[in-house]
N, C-alpha and C. Protein backbone atom coordinates (compact mmCIF):
# COMPACT_ATOMS: atom_id res chain seq x y z
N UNK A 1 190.41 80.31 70.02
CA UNK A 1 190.45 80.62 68.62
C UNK A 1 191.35 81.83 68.43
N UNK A 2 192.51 82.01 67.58
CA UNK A 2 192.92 82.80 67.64
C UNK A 2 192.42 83.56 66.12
N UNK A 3 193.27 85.27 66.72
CA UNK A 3 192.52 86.05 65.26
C UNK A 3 193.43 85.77 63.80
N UNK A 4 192.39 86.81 62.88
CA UNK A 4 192.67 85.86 61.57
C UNK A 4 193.85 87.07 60.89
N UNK A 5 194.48 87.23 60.54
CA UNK A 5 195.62 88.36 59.55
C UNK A 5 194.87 87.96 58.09
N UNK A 6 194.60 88.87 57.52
CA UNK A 6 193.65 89.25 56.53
C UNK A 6 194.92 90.73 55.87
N UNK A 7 195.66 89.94 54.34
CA UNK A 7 196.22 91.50 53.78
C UNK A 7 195.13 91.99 52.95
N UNK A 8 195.28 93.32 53.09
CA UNK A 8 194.31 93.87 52.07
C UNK A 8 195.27 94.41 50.58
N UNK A 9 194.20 94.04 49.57
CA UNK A 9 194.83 94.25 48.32
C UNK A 9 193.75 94.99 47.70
N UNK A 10 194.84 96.52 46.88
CA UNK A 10 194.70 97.28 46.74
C UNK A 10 193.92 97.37 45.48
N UNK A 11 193.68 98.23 44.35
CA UNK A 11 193.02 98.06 43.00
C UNK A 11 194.14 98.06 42.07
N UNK A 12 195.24 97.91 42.28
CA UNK A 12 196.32 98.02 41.51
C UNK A 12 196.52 96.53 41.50
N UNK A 13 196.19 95.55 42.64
CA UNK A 13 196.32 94.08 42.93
C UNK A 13 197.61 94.18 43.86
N UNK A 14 198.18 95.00 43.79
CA UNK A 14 199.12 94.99 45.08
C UNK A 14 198.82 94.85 46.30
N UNK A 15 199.57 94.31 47.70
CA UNK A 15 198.95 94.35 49.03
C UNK A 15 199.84 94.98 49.71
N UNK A 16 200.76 96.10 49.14
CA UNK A 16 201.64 96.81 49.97
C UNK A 16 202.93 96.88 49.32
N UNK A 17 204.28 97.60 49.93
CA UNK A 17 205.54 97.60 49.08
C UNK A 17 205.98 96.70 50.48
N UNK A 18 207.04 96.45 50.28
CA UNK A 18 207.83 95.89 51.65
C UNK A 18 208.12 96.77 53.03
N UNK A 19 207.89 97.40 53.01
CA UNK A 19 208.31 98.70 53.83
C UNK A 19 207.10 98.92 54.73
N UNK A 20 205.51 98.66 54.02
CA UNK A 20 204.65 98.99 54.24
C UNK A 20 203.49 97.99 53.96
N UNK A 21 203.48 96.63 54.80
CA UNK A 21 202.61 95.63 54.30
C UNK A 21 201.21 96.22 54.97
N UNK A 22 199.89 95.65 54.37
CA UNK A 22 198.48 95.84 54.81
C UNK A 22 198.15 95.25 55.23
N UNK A 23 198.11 94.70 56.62
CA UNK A 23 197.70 93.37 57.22
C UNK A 23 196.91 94.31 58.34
N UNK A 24 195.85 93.66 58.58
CA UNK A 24 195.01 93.67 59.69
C UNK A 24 194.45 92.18 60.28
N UNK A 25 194.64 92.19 61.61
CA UNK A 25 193.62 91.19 62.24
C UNK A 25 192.08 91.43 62.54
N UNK A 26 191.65 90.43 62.03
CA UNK A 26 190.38 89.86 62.15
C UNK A 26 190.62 89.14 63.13
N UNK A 27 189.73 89.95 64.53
CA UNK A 27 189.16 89.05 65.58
C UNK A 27 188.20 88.25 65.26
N UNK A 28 188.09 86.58 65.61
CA UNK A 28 187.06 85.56 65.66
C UNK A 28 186.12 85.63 66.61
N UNK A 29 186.42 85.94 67.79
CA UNK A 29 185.97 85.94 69.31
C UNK A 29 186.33 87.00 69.96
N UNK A 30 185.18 87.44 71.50
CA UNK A 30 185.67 88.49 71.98
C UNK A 30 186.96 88.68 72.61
N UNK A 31 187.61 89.93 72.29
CA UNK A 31 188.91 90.25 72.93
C UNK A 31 189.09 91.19 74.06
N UNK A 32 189.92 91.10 75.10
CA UNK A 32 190.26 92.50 75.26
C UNK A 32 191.94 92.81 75.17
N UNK A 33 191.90 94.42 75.19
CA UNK A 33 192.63 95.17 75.02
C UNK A 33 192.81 96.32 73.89
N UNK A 34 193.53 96.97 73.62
CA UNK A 34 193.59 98.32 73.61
C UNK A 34 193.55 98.54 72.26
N UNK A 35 194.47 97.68 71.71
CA UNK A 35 194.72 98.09 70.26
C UNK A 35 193.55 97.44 69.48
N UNK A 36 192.60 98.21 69.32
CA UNK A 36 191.26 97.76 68.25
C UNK A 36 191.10 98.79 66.60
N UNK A 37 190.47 97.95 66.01
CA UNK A 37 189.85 99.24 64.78
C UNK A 37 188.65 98.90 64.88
N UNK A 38 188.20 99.77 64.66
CA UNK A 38 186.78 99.91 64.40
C UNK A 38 186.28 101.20 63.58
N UNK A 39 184.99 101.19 62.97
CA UNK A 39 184.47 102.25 62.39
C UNK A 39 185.32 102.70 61.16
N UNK A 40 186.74 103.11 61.62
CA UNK A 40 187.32 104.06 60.47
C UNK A 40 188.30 103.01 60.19
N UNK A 41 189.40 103.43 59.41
CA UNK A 41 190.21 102.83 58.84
C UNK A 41 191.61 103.17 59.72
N UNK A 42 192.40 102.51 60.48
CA UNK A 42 193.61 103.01 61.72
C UNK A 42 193.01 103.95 62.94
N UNK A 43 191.44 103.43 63.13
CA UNK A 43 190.87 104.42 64.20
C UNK A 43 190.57 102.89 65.30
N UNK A 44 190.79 103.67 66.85
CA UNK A 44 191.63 104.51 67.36
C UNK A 44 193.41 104.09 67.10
N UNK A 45 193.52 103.41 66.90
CA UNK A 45 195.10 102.99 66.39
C UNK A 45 195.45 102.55 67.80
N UNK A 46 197.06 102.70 68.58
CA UNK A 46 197.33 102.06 69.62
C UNK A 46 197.73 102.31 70.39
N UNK A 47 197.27 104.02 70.74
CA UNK A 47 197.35 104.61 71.51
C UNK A 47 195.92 104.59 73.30
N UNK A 48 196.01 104.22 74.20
CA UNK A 48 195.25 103.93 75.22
C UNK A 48 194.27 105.07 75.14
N UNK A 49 194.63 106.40 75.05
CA UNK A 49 194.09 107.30 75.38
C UNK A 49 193.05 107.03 74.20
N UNK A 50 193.30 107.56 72.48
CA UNK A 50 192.44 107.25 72.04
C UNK A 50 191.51 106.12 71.38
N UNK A 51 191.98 105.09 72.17
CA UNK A 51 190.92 104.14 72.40
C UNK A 51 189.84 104.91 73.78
N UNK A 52 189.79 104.89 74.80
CA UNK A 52 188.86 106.16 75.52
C UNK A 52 188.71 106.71 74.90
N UNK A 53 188.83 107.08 74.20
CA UNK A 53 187.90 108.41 73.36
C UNK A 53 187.13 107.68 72.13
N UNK A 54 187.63 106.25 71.67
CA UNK A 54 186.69 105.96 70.59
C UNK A 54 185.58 105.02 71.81
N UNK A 55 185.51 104.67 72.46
CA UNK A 55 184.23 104.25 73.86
C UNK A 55 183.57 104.98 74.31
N UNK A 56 184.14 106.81 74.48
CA UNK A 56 183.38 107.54 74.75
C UNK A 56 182.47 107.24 73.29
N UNK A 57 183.05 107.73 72.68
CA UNK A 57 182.47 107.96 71.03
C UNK A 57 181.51 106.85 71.04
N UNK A 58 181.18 105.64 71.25
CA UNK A 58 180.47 105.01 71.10
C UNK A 58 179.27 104.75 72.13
N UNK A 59 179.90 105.05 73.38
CA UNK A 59 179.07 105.06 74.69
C UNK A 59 177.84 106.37 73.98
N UNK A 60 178.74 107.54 73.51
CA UNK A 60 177.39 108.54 73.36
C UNK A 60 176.35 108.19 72.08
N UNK A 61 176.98 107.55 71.32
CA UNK A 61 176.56 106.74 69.83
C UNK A 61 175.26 106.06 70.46
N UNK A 62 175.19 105.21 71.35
CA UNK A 62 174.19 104.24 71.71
C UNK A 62 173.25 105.30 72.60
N UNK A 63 174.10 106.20 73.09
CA UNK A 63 172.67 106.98 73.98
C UNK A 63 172.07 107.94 73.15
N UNK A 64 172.59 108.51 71.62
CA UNK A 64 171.22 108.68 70.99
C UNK A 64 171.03 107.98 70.59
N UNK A 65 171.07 107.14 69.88
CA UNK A 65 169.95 105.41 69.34
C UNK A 65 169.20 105.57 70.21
N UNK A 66 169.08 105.60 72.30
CA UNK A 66 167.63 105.37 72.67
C UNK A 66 167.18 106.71 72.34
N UNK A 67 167.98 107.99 72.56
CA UNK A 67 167.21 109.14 72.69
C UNK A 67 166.34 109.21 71.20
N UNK A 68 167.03 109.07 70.05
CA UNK A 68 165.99 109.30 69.30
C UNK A 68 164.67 107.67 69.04
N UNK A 69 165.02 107.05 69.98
CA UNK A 69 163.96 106.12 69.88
C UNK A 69 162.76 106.07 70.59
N UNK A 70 163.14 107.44 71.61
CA UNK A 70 162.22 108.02 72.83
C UNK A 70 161.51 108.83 72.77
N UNK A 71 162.33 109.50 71.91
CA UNK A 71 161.56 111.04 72.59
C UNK A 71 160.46 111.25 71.02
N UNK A 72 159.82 111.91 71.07
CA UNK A 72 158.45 112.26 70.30
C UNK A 72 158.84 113.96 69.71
N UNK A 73 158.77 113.83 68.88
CA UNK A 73 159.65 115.86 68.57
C UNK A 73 158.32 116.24 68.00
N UNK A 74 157.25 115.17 67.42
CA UNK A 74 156.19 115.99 66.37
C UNK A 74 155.19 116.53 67.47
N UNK A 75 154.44 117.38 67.61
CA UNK A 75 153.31 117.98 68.77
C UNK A 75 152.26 117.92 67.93
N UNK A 76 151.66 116.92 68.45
CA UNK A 76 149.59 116.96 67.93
C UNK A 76 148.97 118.17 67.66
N UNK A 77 148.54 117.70 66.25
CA UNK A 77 147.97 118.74 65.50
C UNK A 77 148.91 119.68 64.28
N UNK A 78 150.13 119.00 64.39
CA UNK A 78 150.81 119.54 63.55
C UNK A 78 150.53 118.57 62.23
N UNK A 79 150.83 119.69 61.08
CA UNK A 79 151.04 119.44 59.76
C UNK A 79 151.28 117.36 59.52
N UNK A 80 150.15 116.50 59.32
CA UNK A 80 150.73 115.22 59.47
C UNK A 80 151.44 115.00 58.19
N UNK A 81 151.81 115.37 57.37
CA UNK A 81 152.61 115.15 56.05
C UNK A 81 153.93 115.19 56.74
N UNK A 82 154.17 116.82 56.61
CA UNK A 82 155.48 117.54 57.60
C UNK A 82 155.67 116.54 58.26
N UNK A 83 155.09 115.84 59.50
CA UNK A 83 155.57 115.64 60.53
C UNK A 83 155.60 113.92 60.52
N UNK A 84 155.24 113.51 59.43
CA UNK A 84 155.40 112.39 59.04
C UNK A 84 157.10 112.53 58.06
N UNK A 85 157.45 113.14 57.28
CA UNK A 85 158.83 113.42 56.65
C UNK A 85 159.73 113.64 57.49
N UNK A 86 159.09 114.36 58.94
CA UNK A 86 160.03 114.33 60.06
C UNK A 86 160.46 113.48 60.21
N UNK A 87 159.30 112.39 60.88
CA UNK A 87 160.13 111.42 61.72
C UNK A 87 160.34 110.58 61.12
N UNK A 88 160.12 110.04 59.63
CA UNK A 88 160.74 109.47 58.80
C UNK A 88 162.36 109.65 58.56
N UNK A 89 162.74 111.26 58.81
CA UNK A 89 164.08 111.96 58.99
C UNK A 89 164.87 111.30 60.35
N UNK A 90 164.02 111.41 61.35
CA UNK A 90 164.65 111.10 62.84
C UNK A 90 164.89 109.56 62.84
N UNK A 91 163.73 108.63 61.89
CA UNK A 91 164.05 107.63 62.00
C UNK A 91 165.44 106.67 60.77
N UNK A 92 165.53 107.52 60.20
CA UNK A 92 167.00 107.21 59.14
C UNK A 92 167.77 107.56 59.99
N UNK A 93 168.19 108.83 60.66
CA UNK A 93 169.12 108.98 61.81
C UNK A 93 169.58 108.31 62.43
N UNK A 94 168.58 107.83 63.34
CA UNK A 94 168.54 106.34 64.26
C UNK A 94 169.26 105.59 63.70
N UNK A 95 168.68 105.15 63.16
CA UNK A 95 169.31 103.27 62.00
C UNK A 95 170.59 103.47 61.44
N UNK A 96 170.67 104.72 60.80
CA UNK A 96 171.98 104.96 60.68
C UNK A 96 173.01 104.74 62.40
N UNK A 97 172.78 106.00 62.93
CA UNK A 97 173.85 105.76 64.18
C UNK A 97 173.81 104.04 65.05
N UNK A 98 172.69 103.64 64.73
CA UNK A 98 172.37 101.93 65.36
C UNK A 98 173.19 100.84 64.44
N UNK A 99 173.36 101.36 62.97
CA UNK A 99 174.53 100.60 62.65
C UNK A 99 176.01 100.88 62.98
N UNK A 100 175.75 101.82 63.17
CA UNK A 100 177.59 102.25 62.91
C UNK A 100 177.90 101.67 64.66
N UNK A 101 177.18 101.80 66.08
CA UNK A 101 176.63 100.84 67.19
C UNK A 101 177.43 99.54 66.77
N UNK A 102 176.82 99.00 65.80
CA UNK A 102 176.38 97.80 65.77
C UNK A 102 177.80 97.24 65.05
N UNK A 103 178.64 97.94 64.00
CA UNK A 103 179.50 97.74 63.42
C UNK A 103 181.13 98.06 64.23
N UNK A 104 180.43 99.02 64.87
CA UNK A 104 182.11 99.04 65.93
C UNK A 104 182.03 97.62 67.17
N UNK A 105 180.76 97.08 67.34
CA UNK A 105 180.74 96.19 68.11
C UNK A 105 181.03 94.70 67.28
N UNK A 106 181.03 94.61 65.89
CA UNK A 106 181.39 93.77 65.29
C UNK A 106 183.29 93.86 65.42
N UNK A 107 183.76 94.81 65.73
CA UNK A 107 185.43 94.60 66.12
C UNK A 107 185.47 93.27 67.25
N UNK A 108 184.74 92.90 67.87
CA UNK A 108 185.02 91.86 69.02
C UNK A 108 185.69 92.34 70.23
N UNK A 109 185.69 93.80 69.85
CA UNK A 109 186.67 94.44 71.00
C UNK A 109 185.86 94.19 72.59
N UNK A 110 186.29 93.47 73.24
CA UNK A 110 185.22 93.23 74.86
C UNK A 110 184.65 94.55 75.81
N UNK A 111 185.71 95.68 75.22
CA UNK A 111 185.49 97.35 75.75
C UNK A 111 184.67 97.80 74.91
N UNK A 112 184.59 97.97 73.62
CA UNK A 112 183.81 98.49 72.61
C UNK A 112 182.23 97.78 73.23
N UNK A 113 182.24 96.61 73.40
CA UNK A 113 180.73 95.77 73.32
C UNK A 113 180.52 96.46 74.73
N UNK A 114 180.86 96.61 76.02
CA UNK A 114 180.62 96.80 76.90
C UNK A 114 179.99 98.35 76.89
N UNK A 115 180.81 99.29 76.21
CA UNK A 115 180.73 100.62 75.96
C UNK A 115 179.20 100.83 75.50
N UNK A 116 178.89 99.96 74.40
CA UNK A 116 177.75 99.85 73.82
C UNK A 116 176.90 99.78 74.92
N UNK A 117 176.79 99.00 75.07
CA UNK A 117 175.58 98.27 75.88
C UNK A 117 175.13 99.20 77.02
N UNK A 118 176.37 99.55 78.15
CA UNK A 118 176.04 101.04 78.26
C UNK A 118 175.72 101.93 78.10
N UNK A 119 175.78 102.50 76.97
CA UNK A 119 175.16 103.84 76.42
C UNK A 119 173.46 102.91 76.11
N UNK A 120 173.18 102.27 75.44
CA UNK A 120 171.86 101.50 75.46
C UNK A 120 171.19 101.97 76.91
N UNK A 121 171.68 101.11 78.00
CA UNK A 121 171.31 101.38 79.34
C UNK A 121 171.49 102.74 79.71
N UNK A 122 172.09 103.73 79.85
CA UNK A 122 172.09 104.94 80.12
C UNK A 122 170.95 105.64 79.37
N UNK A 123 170.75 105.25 77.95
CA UNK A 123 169.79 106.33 77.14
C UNK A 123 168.80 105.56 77.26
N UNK A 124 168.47 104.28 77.91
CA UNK A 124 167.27 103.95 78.14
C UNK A 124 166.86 104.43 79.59
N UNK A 125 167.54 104.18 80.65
CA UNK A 125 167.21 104.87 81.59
C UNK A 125 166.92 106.34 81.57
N UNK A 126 167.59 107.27 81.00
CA UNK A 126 167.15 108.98 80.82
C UNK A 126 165.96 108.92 79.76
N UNK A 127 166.08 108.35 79.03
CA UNK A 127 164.69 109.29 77.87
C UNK A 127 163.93 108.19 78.21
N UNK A 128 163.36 106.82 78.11
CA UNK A 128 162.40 106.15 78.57
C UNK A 128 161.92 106.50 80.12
N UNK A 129 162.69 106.01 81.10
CA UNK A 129 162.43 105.82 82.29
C UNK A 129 162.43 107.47 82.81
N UNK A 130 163.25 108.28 82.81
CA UNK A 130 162.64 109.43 83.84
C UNK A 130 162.89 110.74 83.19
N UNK A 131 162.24 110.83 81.80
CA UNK A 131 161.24 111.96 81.02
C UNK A 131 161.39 111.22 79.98
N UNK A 132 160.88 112.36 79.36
CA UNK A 132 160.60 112.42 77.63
C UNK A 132 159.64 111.13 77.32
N UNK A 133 158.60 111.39 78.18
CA UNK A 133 157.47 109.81 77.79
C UNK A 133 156.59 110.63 76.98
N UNK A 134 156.63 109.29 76.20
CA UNK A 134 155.20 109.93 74.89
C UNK A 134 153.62 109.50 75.62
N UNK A 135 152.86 110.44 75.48
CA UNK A 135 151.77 110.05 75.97
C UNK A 135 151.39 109.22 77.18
N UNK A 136 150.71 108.16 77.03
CA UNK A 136 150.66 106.69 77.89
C UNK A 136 151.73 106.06 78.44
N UNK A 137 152.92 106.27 77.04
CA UNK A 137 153.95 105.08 77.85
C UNK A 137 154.78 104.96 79.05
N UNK A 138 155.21 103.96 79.46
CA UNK A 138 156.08 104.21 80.24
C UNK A 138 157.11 103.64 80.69
């Protein structure tokens, strides 16, 4: 399946001057290689290096999704209102950074998905598996 060229049109109804058309591909299926967007708008663009740096960016993206899905910040006996608005706070955090996860992995990029999934496994291994256990679990 190859990808789709999608111009974007502007609020003026224009899709560019000649000089400067708006075309982006829409990947169908997973890809690899370098030149991806994701998240932002010309991010990382098509440069190698900062593509590595948008994988780091996402590798650490997924390892707080587990960390804040791990770790316990409220201490028993505290204020349960407070500490209910807390983690009501920690848990918008989450969901937030678990989409934006979830939306750079919608690029189809085969590095981006891999990156992910990694940081998943890394922040599940550190805050689940060897500390930050709540109580019982394990």
């Amino acid at each position: 399946m190859s990808p789709i060229a999608v111009a974007i049109r502007h609020n003026d109804g224009s899709t560019g001057d000649g000089n400067h058309p708006h075309h982006r591909i829409l990947h169908t299926a997973f890809y690899w290689g370098t030149e991806a967007e994701f998240l932002f708008p010309g991010w990382p663009g098509k440069s190698p290096g900062m593509y590595a740096l948008a994988l780091v960016f996402v590798f650490t993206l997924a390892v707080l999704v587990e960390g804040l899905s791990h770790c316990n910040v409220v201490k028993p006996g505290s204020n349960r209102v407070a500490g209910g608005f807390f983690q009501t706070g920690i848990f918008a955090v989450r969901a937030g950074l678990a989409y934006m996860v979830m939306l750079a992995v919608m690029s189809y990029n085969g590095g981006v998905f891999l990156a992910a999934v990694a940081g998943h496994a890394v922040g599940f291994a550190v805050f689940k598996r060897l500390g930050f256990r709540r109580g019982s679990d394990s």
